[in-house]
C-alpha atoms as a PDB file:
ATOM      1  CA  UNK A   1       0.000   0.000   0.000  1.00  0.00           C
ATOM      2  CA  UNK A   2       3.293   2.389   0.586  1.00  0.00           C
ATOM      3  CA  UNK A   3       3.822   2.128  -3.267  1.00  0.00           C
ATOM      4  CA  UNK A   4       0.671   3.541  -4.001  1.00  0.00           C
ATOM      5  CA  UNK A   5       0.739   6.327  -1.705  1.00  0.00           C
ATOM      6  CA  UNK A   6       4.051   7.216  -2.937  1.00  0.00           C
ATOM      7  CA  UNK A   7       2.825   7.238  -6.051  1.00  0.00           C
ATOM      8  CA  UNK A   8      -0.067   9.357  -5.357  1.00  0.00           C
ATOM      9  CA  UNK A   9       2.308  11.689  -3.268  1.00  0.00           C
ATOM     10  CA  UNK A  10       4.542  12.873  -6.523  1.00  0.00           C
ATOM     11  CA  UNK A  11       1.378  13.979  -7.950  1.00  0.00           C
ATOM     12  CA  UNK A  12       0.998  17.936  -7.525  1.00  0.00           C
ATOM     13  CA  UNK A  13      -2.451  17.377  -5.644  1.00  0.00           C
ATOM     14  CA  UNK A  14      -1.679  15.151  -3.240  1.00  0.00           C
ATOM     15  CA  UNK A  15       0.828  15.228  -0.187  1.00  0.00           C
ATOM     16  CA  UNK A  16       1.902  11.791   0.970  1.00  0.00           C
ATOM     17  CA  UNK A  17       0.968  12.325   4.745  1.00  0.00           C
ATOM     18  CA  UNK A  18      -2.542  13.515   4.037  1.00  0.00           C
ATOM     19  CA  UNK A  19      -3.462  10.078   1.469  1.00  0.00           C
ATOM     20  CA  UNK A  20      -4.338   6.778   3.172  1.00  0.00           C
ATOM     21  CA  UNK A  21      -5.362   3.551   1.194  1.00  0.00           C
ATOM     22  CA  UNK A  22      -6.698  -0.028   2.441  1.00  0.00           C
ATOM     23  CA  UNK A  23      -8.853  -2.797   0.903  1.00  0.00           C
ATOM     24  CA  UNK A  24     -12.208  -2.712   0.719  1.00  0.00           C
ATOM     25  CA  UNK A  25     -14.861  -5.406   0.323  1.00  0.00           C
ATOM     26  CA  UNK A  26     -15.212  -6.088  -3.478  1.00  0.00           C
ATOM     27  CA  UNK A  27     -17.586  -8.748  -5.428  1.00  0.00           C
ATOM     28  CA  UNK A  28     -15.106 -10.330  -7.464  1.00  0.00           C
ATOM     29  CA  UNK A  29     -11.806  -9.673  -6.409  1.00  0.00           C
ATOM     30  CA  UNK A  30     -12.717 -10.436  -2.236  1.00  0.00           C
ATOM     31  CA  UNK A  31     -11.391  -6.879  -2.029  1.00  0.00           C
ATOM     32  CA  UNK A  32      -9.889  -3.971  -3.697  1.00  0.00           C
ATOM     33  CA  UNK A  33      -7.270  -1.043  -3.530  1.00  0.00           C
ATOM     34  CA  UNK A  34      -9.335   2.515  -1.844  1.00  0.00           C
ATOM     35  CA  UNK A  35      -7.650   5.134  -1.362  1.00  0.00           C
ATOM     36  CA  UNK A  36      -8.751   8.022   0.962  1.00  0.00           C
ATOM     37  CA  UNK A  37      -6.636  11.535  -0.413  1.00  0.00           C
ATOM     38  CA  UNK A  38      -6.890  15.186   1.495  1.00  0.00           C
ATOM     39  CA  UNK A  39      -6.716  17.910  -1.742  1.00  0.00           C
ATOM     40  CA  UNK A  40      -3.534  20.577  -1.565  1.00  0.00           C
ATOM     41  CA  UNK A  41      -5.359  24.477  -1.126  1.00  0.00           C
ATOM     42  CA  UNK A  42      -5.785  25.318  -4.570  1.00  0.00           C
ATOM     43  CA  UNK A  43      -6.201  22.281  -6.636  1.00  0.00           C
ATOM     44  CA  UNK A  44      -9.014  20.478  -7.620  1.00  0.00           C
ATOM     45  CA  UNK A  45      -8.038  17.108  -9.431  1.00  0.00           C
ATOM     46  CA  UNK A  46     -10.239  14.653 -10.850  1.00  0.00           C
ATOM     47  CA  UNK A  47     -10.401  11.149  -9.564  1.00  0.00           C
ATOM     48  CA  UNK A  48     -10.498   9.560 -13.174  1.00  0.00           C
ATOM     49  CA  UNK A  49      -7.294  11.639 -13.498  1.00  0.00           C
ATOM     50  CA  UNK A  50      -5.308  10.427 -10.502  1.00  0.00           C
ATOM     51  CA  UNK A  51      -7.097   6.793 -11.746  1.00  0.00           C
ATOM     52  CA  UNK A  52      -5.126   7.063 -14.789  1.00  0.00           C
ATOM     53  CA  UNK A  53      -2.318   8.416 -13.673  1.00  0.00           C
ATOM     54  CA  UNK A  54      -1.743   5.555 -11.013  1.00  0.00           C
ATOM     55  CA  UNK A  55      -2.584   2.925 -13.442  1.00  0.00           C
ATOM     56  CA  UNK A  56       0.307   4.328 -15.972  1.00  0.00           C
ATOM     57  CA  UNK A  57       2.497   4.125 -12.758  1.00  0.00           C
ATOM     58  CA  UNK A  58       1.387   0.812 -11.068  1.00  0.00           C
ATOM     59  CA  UNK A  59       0.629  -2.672 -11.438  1.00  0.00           C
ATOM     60  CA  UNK A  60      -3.073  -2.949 -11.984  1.00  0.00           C
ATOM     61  CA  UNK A  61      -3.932  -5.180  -8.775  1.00  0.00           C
ATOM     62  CA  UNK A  62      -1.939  -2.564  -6.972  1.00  0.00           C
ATOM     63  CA  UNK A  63      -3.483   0.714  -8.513  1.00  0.00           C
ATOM     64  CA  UNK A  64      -6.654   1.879  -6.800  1.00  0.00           C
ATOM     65  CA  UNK A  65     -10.191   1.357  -7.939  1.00  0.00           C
ATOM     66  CA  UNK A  66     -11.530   4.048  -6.642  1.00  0.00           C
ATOM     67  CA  UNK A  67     -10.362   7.474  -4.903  1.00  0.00           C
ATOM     68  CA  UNK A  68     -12.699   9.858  -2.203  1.00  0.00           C
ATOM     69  CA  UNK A  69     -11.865  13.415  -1.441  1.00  0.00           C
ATOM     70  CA  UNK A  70     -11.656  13.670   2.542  1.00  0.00           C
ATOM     71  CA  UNK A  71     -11.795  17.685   4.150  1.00  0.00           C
ATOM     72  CA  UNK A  72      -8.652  15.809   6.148  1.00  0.00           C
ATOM     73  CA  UNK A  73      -7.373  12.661   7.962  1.00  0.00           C
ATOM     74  CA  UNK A  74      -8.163  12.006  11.396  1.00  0.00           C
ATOM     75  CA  UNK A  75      -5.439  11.749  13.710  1.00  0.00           C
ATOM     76  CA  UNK A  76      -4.743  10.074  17.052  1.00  0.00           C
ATOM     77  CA  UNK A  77      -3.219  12.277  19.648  1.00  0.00           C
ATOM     78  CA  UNK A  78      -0.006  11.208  18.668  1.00  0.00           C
ATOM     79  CA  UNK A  79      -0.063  12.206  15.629  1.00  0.00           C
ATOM     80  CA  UNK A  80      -1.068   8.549  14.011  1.00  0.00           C
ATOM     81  CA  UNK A  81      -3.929   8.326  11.126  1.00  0.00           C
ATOM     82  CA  UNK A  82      -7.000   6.214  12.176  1.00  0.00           C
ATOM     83  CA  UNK A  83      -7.127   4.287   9.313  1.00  0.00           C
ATOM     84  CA  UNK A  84      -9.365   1.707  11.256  1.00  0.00           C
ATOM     85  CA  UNK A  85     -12.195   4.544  12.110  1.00  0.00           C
ATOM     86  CA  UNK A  86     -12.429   5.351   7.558  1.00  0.00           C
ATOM     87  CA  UNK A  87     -12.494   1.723   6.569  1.00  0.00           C
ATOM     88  CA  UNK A  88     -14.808   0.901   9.063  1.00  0.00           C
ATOM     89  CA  UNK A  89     -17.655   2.308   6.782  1.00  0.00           C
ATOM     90  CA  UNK A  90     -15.997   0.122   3.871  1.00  0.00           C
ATOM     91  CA  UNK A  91     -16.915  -3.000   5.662  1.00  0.00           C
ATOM     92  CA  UNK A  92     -20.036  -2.042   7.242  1.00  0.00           C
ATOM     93  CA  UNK A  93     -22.349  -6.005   6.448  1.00  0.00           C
ATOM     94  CA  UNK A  94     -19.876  -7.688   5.341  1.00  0.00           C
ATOM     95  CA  UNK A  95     -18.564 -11.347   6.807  1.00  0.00           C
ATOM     96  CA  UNK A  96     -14.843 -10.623   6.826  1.00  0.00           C
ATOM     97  CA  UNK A  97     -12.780  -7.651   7.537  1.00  0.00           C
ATOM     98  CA  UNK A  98      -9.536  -7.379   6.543  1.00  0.00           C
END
């Protein structure tokens, strides 16, 4: 998962400590590549975009299938991102969590 948030870090739109990206629960695959990105002030990129532009970059079971827009990534008080407390939405009636 560190490749693809370095990959979505040398974009101009996204800095690498405000990205996160986990499985979620998919129908065919068991689960697929999400990725959860904060915006830099000023830009406004296009998922299809940063799609494409990880695709180009990655290997396509290790690109993401989909990218959200968060206002910013929660934090514990020590400075760690709750990964658990986004992807817990992702998994919401589903038998396994991974």
């Amino acid at each position: 998962m560190y490749t693809v948030l370095f990959v979505l870090g040398n974009t101009f739109f996204i800095l690498f400590s405000n990205a996160i990206v986990f499985g979620i629960a998919d129908e065919k695959w068991g689960e697929a590549v999400k990725a959860l990105v904060v915006k830099v002030p000023g830009t406004d990129p296009l998922e299809e975009d940063l799609l494409v532009y990880c695709k180009d970059k990655l290997a396509g079971f290790k690109a993401p299938k989909s990218i959200d827009f968060i206002d910013q990534v929660p934090r514990s008080m020590i400075g760690k991102s709750l990964k658990a407390q986004l992807r817990k939405k992702y998994w919401e009636g589903k038998d396994s969590k991974i």
